[in-house]
Protein backbone atom coordinates (compact mmCIF):
# COMPACT_ATOMS: atom_id res chain seq x y z
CA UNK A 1 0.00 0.00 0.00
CA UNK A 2 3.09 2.49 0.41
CA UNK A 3 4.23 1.88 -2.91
CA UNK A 4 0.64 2.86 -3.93
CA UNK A 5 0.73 6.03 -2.16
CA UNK A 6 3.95 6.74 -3.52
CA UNK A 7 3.22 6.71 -6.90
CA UNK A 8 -0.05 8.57 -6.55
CA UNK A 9 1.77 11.51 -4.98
CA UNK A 10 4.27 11.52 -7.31
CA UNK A 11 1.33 11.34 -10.43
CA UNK A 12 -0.72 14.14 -8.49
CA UNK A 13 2.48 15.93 -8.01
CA UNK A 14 3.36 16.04 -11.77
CA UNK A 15 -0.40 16.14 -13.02
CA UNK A 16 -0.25 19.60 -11.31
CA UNK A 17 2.97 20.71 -12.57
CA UNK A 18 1.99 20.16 -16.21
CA UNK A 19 -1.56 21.73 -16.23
CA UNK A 20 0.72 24.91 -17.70
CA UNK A 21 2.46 22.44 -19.95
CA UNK A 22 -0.87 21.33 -21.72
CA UNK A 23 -2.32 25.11 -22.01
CA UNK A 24 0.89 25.88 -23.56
CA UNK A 25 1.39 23.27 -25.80
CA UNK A 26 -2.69 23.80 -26.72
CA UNK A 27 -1.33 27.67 -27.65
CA UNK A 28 1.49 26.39 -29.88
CA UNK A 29 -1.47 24.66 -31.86
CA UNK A 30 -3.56 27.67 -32.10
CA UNK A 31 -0.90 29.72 -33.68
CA UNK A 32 0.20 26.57 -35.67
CA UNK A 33 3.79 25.86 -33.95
CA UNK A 34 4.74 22.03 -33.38
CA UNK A 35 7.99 21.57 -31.51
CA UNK A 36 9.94 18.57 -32.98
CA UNK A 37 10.83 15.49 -31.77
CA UNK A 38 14.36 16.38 -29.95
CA UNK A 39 12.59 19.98 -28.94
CA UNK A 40 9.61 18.14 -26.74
CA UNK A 41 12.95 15.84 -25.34
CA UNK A 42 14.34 19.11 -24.35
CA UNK A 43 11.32 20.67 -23.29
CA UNK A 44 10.95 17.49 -20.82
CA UNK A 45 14.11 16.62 -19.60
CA UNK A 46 15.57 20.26 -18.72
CA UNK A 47 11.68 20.94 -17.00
CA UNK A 48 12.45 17.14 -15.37
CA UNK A 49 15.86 18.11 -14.17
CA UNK A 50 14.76 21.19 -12.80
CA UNK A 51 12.01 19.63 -10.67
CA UNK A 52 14.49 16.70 -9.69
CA UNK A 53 16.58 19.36 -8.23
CA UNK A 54 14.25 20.88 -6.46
CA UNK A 55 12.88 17.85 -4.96
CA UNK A 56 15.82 16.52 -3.67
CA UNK A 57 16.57 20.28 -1.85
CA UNK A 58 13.29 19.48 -0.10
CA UNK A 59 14.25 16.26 1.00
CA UNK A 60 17.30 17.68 2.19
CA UNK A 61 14.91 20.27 4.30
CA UNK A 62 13.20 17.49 5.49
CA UNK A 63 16.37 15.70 6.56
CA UNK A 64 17.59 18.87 8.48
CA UNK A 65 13.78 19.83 9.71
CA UNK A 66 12.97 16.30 10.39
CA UNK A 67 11.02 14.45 8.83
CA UNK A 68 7.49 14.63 10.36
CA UNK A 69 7.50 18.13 11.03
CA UNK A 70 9.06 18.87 7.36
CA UNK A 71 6.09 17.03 5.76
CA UNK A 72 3.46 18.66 7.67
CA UNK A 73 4.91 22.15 6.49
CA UNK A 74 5.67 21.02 3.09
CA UNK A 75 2.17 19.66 2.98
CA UNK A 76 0.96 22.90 4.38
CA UNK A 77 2.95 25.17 2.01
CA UNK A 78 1.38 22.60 -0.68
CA UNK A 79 -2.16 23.39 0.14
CA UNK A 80 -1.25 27.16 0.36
CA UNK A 81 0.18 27.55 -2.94
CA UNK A 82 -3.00 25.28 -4.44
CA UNK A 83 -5.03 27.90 -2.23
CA UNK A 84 -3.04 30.74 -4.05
CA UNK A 85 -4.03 29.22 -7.56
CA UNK A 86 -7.61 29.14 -7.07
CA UNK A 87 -8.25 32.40 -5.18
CA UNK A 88 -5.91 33.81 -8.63
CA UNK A 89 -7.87 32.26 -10.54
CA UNK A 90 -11.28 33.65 -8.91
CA UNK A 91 -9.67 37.40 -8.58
CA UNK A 92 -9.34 36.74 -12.12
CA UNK A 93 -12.95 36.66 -13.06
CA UNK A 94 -13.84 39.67 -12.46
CA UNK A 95 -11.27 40.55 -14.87
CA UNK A 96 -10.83 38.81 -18.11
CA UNK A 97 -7.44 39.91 -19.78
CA UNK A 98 -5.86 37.84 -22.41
CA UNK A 99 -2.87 35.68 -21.63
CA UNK A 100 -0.73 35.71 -24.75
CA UNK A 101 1.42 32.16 -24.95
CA UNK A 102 5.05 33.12 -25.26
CA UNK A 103 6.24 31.67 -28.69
CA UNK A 104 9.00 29.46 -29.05
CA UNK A 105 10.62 30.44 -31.75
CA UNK A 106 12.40 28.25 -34.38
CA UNK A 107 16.12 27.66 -32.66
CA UNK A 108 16.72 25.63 -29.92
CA UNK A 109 17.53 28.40 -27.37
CA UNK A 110 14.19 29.00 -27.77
CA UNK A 111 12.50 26.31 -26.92
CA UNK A 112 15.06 25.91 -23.70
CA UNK A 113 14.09 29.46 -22.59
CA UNK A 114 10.17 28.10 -22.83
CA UNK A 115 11.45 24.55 -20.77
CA UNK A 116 13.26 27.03 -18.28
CA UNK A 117 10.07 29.09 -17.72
CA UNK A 118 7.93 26.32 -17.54
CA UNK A 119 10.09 24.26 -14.82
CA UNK A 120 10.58 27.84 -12.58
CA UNK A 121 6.88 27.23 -12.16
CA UNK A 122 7.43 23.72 -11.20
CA UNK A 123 10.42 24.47 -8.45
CA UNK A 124 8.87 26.00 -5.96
CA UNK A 125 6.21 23.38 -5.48
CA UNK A 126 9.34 20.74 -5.79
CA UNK A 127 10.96 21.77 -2.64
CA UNK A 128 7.73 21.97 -0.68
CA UNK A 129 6.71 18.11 -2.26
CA UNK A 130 9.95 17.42 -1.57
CA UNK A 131 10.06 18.36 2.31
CA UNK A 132 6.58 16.90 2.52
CA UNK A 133 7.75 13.72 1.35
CA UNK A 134 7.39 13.24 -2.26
CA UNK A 135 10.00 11.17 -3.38
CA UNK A 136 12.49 12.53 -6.59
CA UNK A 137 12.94 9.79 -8.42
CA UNK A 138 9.70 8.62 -9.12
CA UNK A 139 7.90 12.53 -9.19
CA UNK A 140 10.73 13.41 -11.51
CA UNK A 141 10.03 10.08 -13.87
CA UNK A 142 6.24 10.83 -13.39
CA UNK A 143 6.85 14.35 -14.60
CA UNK A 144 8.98 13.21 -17.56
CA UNK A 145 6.32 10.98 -18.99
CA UNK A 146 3.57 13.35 -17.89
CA UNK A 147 5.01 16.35 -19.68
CA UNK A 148 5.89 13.92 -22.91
CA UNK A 149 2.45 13.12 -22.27
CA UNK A 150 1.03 16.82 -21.92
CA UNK A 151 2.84 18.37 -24.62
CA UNK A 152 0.46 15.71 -27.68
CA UNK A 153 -2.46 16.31 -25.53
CA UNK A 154 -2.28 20.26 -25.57
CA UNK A 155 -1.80 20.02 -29.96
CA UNK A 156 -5.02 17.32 -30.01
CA UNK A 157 -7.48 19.99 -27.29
CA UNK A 158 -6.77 23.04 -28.55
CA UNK A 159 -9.65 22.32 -31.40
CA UNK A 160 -11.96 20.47 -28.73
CA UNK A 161 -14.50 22.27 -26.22
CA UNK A 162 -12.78 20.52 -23.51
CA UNK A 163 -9.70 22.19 -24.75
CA UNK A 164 -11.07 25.63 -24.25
CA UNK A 165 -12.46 24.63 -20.66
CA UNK A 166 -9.40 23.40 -19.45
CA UNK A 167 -7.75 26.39 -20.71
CA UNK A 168 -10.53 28.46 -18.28
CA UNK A 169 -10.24 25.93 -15.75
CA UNK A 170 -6.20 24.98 -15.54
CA UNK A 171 -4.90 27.38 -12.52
CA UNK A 172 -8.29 26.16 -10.43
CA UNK A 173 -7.66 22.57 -11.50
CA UNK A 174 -3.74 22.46 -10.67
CA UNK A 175 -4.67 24.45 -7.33
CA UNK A 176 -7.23 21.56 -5.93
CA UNK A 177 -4.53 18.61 -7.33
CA UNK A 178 -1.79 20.71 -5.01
CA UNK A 179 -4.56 21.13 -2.25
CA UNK A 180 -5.15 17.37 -2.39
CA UNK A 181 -1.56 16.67 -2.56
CA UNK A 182 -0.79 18.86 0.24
CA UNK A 183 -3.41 17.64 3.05
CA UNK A 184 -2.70 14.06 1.58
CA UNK A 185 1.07 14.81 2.94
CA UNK A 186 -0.17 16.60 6.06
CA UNK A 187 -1.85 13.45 6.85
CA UNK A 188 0.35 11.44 6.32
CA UNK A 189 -0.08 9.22 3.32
């Protein structure tokens, strides 16, 4: 059963980190831009390494901290960041500006400024997952595949009605995965 809880914090923990991966990628579509091959590897393993990084500083929190109380905080700064994303994302309401999708250009140091951006957003919530308890290895592998994953499903939504409603709906979505992730790790599973 630990294994099991394991690997569904390290899935909810990359499921949130690549909601901005899908609206991005569902962008790219709109406009017509399909990264390559080699530029969705890049776009997954420098966003991977980044999050690996900052995992393992949050163990290393947690090792100093100790471990209970270091999971109870990183589960609480969890919630509070998922918190953040949803009361954003309802101050947002009332006012309904455009987000324009940075493009990625054609060269390569393109496309690793766009993975750079996209794994700042994952680091923070790596060290807290990482105090809390979310192991590296297997949230950075689940964040690899998941972002492999995200970057097809983006290009095949951005046509679909569910594309434009999880385009509405992906800062409240990736809030309540971190909320669930972080009172999961609070209580200890």
């Amino acid at each position: 059963m630990e294994w099991f809880s394991m690997l569904a914090a390290a899935v909810l923990f990359a499921a949130a980190c690549n909601f901005d991966t899908v609206i991005l990628a569902m962008g790219w579509a709109v406009r017509g831009v399909r990264p390559s091959p080699s530029h969705t590897l890049v776009i997954a393993g420098l966003t991977t390494l980044i999050t690996w990084l900052s995992l393992v500083l949050g163990k290393g929190a947690a090792a100093t901290l100790g471990r209970s109380f270091a999971g109870a905080l990183g589960g609480l700064v969890l919630a509070g960041i998922g918190l953040w994303f949803v009361l954003d994302w309802l101050r947002s309401l009332g006012n309904p500006g455009q987000e324009d999708t940075p493009a990625a250009g054609k060269s390569l140091l393109g496309w690793v400024a766009l993975a750079a951006a996209l794994a700042v957003n994952n680091a923070g919530v790596g060290v807290a997952a990482g105090a809390s308890g979310v192991g590296p290895a297997l949230a950075s592998l689940a964040n690899f595949v998941l972002t492999l994953a995200a970057l097809p499903l983006g290009r095949v939504l951005a046509d679909k009605v569910a594309g434009r409603l999880l385009g509405r709906f992906a800062l409240p979505l990736s809030g309540l995965l971190l909320i669930a992730l972080g009172v999961w790790q609070v209580l200890g599973g």
